[in-house]
Protein backbone atom coordinates (compact mmCIF):
# COMPACT_ATOMS: atom_id res chain seq x y z
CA UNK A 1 47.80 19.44 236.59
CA UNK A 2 44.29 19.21 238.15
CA UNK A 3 41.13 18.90 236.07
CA UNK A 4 37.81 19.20 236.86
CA UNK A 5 35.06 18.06 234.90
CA UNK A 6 31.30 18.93 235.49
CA UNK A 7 28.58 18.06 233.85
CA UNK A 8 25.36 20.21 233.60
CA UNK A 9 21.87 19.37 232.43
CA UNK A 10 19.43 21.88 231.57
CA UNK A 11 15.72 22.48 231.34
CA UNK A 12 15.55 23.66 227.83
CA UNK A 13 14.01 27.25 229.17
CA UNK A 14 16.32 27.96 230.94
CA UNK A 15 19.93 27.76 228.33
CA UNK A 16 19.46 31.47 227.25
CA UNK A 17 19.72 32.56 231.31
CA UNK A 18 22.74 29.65 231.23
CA UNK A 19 24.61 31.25 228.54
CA UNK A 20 24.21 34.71 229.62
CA UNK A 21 25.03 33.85 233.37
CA UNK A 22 28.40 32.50 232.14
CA UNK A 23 29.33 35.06 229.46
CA UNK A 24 29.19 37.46 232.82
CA UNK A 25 31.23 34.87 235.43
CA UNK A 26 33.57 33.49 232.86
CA UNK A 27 36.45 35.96 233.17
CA UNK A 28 36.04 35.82 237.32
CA UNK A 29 36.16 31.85 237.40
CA UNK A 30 39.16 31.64 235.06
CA UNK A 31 41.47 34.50 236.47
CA UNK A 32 40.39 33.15 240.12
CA UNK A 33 43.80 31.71 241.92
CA UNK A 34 45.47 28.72 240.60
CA UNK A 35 42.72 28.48 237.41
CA UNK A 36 44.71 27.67 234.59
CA UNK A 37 42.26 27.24 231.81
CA UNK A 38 37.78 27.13 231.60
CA UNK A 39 36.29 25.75 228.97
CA UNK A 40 32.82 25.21 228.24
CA UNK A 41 31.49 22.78 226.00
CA UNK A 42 27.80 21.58 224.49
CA UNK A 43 26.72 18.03 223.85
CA UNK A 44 26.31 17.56 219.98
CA UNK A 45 23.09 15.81 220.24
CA UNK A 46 21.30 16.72 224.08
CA UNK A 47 22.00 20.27 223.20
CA UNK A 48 20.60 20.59 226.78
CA UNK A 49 24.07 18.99 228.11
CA UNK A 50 27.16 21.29 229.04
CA UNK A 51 30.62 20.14 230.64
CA UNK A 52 32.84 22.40 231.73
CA UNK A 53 36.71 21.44 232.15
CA UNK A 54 38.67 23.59 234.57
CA UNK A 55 42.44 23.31 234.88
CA UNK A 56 43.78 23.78 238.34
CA UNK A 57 47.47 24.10 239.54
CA UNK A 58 46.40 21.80 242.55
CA UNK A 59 43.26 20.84 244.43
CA UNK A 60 43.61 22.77 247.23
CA UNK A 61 43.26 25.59 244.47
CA UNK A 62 39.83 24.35 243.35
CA UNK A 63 38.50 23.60 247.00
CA UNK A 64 39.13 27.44 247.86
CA UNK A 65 37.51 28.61 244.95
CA UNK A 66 34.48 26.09 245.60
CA UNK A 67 34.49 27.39 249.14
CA UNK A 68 34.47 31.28 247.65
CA UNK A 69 31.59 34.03 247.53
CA UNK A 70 31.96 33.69 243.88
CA UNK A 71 31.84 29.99 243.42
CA UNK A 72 28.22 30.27 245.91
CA UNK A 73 26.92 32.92 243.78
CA UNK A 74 27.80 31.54 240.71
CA UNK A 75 25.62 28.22 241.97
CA UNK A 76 23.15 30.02 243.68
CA UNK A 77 22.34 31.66 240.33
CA UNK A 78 22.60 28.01 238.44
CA UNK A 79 21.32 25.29 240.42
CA UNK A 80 17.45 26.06 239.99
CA UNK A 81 17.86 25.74 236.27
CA UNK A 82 18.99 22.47 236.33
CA UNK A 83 17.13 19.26 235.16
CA UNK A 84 19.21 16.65 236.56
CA UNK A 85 21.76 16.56 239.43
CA UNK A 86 24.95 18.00 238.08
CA UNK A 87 27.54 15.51 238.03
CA UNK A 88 31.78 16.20 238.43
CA UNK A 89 34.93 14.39 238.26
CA UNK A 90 37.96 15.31 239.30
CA UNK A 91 41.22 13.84 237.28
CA UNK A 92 45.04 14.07 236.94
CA UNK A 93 45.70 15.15 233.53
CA UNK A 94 48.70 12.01 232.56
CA UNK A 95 48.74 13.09 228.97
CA UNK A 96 48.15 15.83 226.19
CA UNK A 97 49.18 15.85 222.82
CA UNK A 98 48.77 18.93 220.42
């Protein structure tokens, strides 16, 4: 399995549009070929800090969706809210234990 991690930084003005971007892409992003799982998650204490983990049967699968009209509107929409670069990893899940 294929995993993509991003990380997102906010300006603090503009989490509400975040949130309410996402709620409305969420659904399109996860049921887009060869998605497996999205999750989005918060930073505890920099409430201004998201990640969000992406499951992917293979890369190939996440390079067409990055190359997509959806994945460009998507960051179209998000990249002037940011307060820092965005940051993203891309890792072989080895293990997971439930």
């Amino acid at each position: 399995m294929f995993v993509r991690i991003v990380k997102l930084s906010f300006a603090e003005e503009n989490i509400t549009s975040f949130l309410a971007n996402f709620e409305t892409v969420k659904e399109k992003i996860r049921s887009f070929e060869g998605c497996q799982l999205l999750e989005l998650y918060r930073d505890k204490h920099n409430t201004n800090i998201f990640f969000t983990y992406s499951y992917w049967n293979t890369e190939d699968d996440l390079n067409n969706y990055r190359h997509s009209e959806l994945f460009k509107g998507i960051w179209a929409e998000t990249k002037p809210m940011f307060n820092a670069k965005p940051e993203a990893w891309s890792v072989d899940k080895l293990e997971s234990l439930k």
